[in-house]
C-alpha atoms as a PDB file:
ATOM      1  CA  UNK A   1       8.769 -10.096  19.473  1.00  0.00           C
ATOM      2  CA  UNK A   2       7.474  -7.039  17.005  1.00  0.00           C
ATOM      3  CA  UNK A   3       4.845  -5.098  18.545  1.00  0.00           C
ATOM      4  CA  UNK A   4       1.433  -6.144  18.447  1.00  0.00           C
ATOM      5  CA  UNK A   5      -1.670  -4.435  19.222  1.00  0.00           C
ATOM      6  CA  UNK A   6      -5.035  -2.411  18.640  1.00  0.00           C
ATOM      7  CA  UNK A   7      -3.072  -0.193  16.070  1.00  0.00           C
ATOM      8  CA  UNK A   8      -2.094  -3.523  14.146  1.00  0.00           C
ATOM      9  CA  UNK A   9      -5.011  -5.132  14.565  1.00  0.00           C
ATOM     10  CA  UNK A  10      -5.626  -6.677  10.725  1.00  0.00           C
ATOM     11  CA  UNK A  11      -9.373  -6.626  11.194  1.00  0.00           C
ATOM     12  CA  UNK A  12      -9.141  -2.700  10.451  1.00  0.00           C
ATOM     13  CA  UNK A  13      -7.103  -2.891   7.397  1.00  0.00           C
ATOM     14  CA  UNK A  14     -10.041  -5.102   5.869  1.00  0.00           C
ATOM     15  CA  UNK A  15     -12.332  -2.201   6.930  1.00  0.00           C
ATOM     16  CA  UNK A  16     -10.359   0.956   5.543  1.00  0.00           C
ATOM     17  CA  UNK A  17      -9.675  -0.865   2.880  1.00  0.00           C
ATOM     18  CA  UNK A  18     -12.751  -2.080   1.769  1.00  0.00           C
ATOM     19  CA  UNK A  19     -14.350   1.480   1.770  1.00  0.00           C
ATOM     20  CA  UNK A  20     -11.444   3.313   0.801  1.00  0.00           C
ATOM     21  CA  UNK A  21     -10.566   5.285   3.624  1.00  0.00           C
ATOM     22  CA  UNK A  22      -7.333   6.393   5.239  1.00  0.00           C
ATOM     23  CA  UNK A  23      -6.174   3.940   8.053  1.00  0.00           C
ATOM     24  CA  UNK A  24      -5.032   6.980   9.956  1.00  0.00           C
ATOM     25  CA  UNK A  25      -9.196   7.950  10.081  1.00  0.00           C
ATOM     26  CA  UNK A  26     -10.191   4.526  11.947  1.00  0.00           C
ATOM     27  CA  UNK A  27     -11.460   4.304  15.217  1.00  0.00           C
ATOM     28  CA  UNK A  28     -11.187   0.808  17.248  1.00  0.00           C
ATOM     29  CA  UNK A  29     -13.023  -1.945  16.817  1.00  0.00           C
ATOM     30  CA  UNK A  30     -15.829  -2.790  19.158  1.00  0.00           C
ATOM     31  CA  UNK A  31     -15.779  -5.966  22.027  1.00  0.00           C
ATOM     32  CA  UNK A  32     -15.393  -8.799  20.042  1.00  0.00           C
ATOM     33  CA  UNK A  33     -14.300 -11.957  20.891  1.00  0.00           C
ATOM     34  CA  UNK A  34     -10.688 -12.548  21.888  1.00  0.00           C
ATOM     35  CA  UNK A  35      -8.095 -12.194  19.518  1.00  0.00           C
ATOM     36  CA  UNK A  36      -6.318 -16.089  20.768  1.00  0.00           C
ATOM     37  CA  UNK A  37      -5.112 -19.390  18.706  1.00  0.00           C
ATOM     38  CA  UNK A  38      -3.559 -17.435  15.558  1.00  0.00           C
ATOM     39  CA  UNK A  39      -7.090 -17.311  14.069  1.00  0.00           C
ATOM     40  CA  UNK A  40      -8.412 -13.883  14.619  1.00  0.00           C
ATOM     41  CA  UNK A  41      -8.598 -13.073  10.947  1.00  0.00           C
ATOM     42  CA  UNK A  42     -10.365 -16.225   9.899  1.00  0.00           C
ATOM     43  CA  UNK A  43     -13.078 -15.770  12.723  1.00  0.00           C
ATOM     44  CA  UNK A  44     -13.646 -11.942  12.381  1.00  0.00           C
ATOM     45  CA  UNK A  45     -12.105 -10.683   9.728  1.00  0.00           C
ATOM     46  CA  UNK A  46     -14.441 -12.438   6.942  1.00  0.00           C
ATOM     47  CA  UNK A  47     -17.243 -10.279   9.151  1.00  0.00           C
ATOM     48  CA  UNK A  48     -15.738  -6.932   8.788  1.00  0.00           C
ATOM     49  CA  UNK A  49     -14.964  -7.495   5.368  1.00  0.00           C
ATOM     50  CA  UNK A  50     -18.974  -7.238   4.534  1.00  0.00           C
ATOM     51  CA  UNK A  51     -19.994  -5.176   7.267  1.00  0.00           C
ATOM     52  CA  UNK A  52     -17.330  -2.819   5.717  1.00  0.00           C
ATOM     53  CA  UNK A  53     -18.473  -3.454   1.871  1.00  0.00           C
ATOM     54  CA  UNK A  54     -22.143  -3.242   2.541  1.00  0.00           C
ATOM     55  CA  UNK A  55     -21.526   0.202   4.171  1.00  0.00           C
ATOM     56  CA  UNK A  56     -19.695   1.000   0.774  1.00  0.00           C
ATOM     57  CA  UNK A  57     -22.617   0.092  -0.976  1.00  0.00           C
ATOM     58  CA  UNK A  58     -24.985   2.226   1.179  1.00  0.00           C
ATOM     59  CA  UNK A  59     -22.979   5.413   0.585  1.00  0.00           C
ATOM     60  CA  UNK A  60     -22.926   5.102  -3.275  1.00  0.00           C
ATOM     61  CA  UNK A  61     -26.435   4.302  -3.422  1.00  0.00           C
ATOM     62  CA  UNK A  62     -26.594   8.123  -1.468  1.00  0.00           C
ATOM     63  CA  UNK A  63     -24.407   9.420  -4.090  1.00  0.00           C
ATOM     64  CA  UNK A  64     -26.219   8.211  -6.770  1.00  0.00           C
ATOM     65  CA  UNK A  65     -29.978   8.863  -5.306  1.00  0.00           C
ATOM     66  CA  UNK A  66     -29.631  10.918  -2.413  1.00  0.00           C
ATOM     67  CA  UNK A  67     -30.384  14.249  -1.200  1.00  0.00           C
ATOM     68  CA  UNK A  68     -28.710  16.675  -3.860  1.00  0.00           C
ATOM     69  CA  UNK A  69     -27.064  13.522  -5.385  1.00  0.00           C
ATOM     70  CA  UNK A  70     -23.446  14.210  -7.144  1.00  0.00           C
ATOM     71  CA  UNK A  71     -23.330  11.508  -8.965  1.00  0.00           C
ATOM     72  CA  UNK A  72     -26.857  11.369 -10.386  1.00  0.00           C
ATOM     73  CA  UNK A  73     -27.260   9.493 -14.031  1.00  0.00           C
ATOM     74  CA  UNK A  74     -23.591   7.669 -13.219  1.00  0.00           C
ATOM     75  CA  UNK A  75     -23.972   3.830 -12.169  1.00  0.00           C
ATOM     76  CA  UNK A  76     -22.634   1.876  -9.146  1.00  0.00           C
ATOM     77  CA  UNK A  77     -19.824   0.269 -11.591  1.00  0.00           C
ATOM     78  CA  UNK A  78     -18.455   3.946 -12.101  1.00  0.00           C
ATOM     79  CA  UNK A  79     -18.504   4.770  -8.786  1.00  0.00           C
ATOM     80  CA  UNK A  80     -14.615   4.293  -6.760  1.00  0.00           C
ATOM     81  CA  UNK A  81     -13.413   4.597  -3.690  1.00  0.00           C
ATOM     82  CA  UNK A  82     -10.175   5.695  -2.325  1.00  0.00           C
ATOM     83  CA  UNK A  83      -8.766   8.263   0.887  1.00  0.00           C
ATOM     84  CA  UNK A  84     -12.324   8.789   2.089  1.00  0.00           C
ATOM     85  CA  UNK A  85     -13.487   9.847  -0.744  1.00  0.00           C
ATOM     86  CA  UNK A  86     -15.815   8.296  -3.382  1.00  0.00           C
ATOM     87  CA  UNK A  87     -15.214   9.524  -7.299  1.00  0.00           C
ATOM     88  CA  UNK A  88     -16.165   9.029 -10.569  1.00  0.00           C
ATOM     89  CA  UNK A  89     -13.156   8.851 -12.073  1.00  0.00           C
ATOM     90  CA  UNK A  90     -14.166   9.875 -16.114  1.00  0.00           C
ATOM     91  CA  UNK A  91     -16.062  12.984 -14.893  1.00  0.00           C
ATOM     92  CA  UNK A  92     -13.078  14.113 -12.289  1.00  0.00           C
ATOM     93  CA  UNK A  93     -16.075  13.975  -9.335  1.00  0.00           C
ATOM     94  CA  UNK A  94     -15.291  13.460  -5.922  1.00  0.00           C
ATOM     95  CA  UNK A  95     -16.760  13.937  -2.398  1.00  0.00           C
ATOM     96  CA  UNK A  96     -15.823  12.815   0.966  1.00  0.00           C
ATOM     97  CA  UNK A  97     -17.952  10.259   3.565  1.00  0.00           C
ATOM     98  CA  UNK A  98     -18.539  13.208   5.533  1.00  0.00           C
ATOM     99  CA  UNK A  99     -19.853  15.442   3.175  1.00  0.00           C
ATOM    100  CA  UNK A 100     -22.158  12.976   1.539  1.00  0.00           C
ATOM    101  CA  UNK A 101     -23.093  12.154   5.349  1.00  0.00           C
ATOM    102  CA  UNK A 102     -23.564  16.034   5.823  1.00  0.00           C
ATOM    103  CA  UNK A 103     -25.680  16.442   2.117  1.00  0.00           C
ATOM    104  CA  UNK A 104     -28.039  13.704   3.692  1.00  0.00           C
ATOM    105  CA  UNK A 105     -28.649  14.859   6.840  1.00  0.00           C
ATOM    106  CA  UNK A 106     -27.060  11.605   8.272  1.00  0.00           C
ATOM    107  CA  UNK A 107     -24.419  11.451  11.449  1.00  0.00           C
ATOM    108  CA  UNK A 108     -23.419   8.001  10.638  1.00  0.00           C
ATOM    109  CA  UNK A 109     -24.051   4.939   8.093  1.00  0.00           C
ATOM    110  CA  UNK A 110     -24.460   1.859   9.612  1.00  0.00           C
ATOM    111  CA  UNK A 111     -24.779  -1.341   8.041  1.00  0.00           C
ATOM    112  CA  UNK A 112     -24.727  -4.795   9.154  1.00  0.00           C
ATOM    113  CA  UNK A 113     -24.470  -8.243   8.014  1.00  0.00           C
ATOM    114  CA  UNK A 114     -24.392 -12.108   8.735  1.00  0.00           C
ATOM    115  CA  UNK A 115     -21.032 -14.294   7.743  1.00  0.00           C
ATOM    116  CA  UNK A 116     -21.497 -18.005   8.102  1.00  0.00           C
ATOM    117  CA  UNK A 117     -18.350 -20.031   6.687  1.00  0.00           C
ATOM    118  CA  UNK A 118     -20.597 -23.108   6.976  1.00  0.00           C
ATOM    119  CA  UNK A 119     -22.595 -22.309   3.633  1.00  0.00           C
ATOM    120  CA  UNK A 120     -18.878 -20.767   2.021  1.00  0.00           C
ATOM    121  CA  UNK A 121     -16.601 -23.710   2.511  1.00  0.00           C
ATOM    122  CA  UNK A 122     -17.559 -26.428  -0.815  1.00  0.00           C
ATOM    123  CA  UNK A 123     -15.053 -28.685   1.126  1.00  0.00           C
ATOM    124  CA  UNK A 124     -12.542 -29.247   3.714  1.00  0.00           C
ATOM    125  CA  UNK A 125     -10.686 -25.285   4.441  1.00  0.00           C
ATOM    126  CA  UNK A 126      -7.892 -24.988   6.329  1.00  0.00           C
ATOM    127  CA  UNK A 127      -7.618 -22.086   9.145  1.00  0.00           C
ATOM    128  CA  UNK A 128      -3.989 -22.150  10.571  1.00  0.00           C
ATOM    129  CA  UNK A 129      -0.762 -21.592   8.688  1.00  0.00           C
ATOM    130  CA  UNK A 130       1.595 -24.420   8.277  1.00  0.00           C
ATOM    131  CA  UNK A 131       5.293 -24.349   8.812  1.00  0.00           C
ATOM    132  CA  UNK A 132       8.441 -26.308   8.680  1.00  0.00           C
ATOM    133  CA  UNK A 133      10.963 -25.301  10.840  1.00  0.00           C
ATOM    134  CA  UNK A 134      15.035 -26.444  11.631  1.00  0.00           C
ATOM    135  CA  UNK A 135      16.686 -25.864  14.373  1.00  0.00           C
ATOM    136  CA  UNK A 136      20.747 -25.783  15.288  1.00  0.00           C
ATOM    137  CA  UNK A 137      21.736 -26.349  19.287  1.00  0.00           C
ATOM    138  CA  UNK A 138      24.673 -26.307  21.090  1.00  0.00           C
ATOM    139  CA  UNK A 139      24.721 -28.685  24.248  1.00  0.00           C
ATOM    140  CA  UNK A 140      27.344 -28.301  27.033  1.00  0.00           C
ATOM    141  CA  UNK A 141      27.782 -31.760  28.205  1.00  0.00           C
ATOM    142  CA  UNK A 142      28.966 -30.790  31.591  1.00  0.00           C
ATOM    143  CA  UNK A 143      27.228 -28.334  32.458  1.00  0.00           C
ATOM    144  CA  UNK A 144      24.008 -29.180  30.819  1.00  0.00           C
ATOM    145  CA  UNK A 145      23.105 -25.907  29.173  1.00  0.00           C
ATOM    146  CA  UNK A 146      21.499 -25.786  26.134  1.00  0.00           C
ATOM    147  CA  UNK A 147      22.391 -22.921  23.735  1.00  0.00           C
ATOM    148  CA  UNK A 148      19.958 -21.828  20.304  1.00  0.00           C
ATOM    149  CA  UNK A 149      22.327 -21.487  17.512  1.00  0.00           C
ATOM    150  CA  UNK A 150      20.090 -21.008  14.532  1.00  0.00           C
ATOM    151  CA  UNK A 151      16.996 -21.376  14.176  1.00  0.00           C
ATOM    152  CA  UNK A 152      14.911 -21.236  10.304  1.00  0.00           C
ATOM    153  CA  UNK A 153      11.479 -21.262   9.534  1.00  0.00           C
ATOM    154  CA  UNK A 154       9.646 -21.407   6.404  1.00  0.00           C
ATOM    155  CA  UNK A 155       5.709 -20.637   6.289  1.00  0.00           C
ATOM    156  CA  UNK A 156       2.695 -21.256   3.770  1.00  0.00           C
ATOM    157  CA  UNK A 157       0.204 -18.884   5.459  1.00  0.00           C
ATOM    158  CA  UNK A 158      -1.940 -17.728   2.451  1.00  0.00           C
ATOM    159  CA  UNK A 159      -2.150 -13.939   2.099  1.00  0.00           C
ATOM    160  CA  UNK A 160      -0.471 -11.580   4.668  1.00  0.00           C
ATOM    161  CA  UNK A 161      -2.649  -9.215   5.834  1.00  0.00           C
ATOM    162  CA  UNK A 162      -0.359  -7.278   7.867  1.00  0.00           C
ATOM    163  CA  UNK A 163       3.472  -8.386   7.645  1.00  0.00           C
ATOM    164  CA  UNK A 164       4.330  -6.780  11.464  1.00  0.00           C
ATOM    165  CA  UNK A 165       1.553  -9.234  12.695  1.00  0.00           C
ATOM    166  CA  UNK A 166       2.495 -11.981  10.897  1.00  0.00           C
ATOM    167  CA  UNK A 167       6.246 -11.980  11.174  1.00  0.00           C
ATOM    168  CA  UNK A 168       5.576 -11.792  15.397  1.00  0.00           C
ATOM    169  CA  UNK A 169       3.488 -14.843  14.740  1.00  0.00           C
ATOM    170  CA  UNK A 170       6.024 -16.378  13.562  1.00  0.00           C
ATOM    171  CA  UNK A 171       8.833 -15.449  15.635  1.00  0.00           C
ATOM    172  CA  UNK A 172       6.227 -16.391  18.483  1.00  0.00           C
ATOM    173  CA  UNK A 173       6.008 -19.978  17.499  1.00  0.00           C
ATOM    174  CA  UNK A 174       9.575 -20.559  17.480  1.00  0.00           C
ATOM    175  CA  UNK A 175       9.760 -19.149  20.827  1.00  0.00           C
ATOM    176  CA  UNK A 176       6.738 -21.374  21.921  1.00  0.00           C
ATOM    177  CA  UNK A 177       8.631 -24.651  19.999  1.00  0.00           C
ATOM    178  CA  UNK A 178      11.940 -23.937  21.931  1.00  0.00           C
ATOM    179  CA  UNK A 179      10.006 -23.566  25.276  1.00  0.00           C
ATOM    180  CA  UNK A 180       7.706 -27.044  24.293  1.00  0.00           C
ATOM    181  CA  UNK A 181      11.478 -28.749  23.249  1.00  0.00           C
ATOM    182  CA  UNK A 182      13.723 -27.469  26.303  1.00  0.00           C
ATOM    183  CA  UNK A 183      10.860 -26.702  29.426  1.00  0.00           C
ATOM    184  CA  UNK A 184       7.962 -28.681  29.034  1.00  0.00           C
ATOM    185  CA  UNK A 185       6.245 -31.837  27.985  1.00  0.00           C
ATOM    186  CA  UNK A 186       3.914 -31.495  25.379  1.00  0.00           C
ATOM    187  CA  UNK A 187       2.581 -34.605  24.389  1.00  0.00           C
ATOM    188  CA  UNK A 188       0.990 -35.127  21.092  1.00  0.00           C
ATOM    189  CA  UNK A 189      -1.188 -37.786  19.322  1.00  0.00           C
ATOM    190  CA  UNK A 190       1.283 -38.813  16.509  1.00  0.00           C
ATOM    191  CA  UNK A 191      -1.995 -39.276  13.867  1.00  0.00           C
ATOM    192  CA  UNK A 192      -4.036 -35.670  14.764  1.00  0.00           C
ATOM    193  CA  UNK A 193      -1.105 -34.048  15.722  1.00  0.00           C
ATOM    194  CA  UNK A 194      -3.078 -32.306  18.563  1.00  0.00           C
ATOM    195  CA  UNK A 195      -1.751 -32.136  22.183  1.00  0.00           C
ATOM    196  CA  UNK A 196      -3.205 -34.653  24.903  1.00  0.00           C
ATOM    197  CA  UNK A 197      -2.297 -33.136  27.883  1.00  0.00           C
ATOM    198  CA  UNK A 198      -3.017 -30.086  29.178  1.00  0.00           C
ATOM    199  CA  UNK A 199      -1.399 -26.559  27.972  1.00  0.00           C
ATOM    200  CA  UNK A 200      -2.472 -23.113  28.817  1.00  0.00           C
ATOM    201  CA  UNK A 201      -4.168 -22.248  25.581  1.00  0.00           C
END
């Protein structure tokens, strides 16, 4: 499977992203909960999103009213963001996090916010990705061994955060459906499609 890890983890992309800084000047992510059941980015990643824009928001509002503001008289709507640095693109102004930080006497900016996908969702929302996969096997008859020929997989997952991630998801579930077809018993209820007996996850 493709490597998979803290320096993957999608939840960070969302956060450099959203307040335009290099990914290469992130730090981890704090305790959460675990990162299980293919839905890491639909639990957490809604949460960083506005965590991440509301400290965005906090650090133009010091740009535009701060201590020794740079961009006094501009507006919030002129204001960008991009390689750690926020600009005003018509008047060729820029300055880094850290100096505005520095300007304001500040060590960090902090923000925080509350996510609840209860009061989002206006209807049913799906969380997991859905897939239809074929598979090709060659059986020896005598000997009894099973051999994986081809195997193809096509997925409607939404948008792809991170393509290393999601491509070892996938190759992961074909790896779990071979195991579930050749090694165990996986018994599922044929209208929910859930399994009824117990698994490990």
């Amino acid at each position: 499977m493709a490597r998979k890890g803290p320096r993957h983890a999608p939840p960070r992309w969302f956060c450099t992203g959203r307040v335009g800084h290099a990914r290469d000047r992130r730090r981890r992510l704090p305790a959460s909960h675990p990162a299980i059941g293919s839905a890491t980015m639909s639990n957490a990643g809604a949460s960083v999103l506005l965590a991440a824009k509301a400290a965005r928001d906090k650090a133009i509002e010091l740009a535009l009213k701060g201590r020794d503001a740079p961009f006094a008289g501009a507006t919030r709507d002129d204001v960008r963001v991009s390689d750690g640095r926020l600009l005003l693109p018509k008047g060729d102004v820029g300055i880094t996090y850290s100096e505005l930080l520095a300007r304001n006497g500040l060590m960090t900016l902090v923000a925080e916010t509350d996510y609840d996908p209860i009061e989002e969702a206006k209807g049913p929302k799906a969380v997991f990705s859905f897939s239809a996969v074929f598979a090709e096997v060659r059986v020896d008859p005598d000997l009894g061994l099973v051999r994986l020929s081809r195997f193809v997989g096509a997925y409607d997952a939404g948008r792809i955060i991170n393509p290393l991630t999601a491509r070892s998801q996938a190759i992961g579930g074909i790896i779990w459906g071979v195991g579930q077809a050749l090694l165990e018993q996986s018994e599922t209820d044929p209208t929910l499609g859930r399994y009824l007996n117990r698994n490990l996850s």
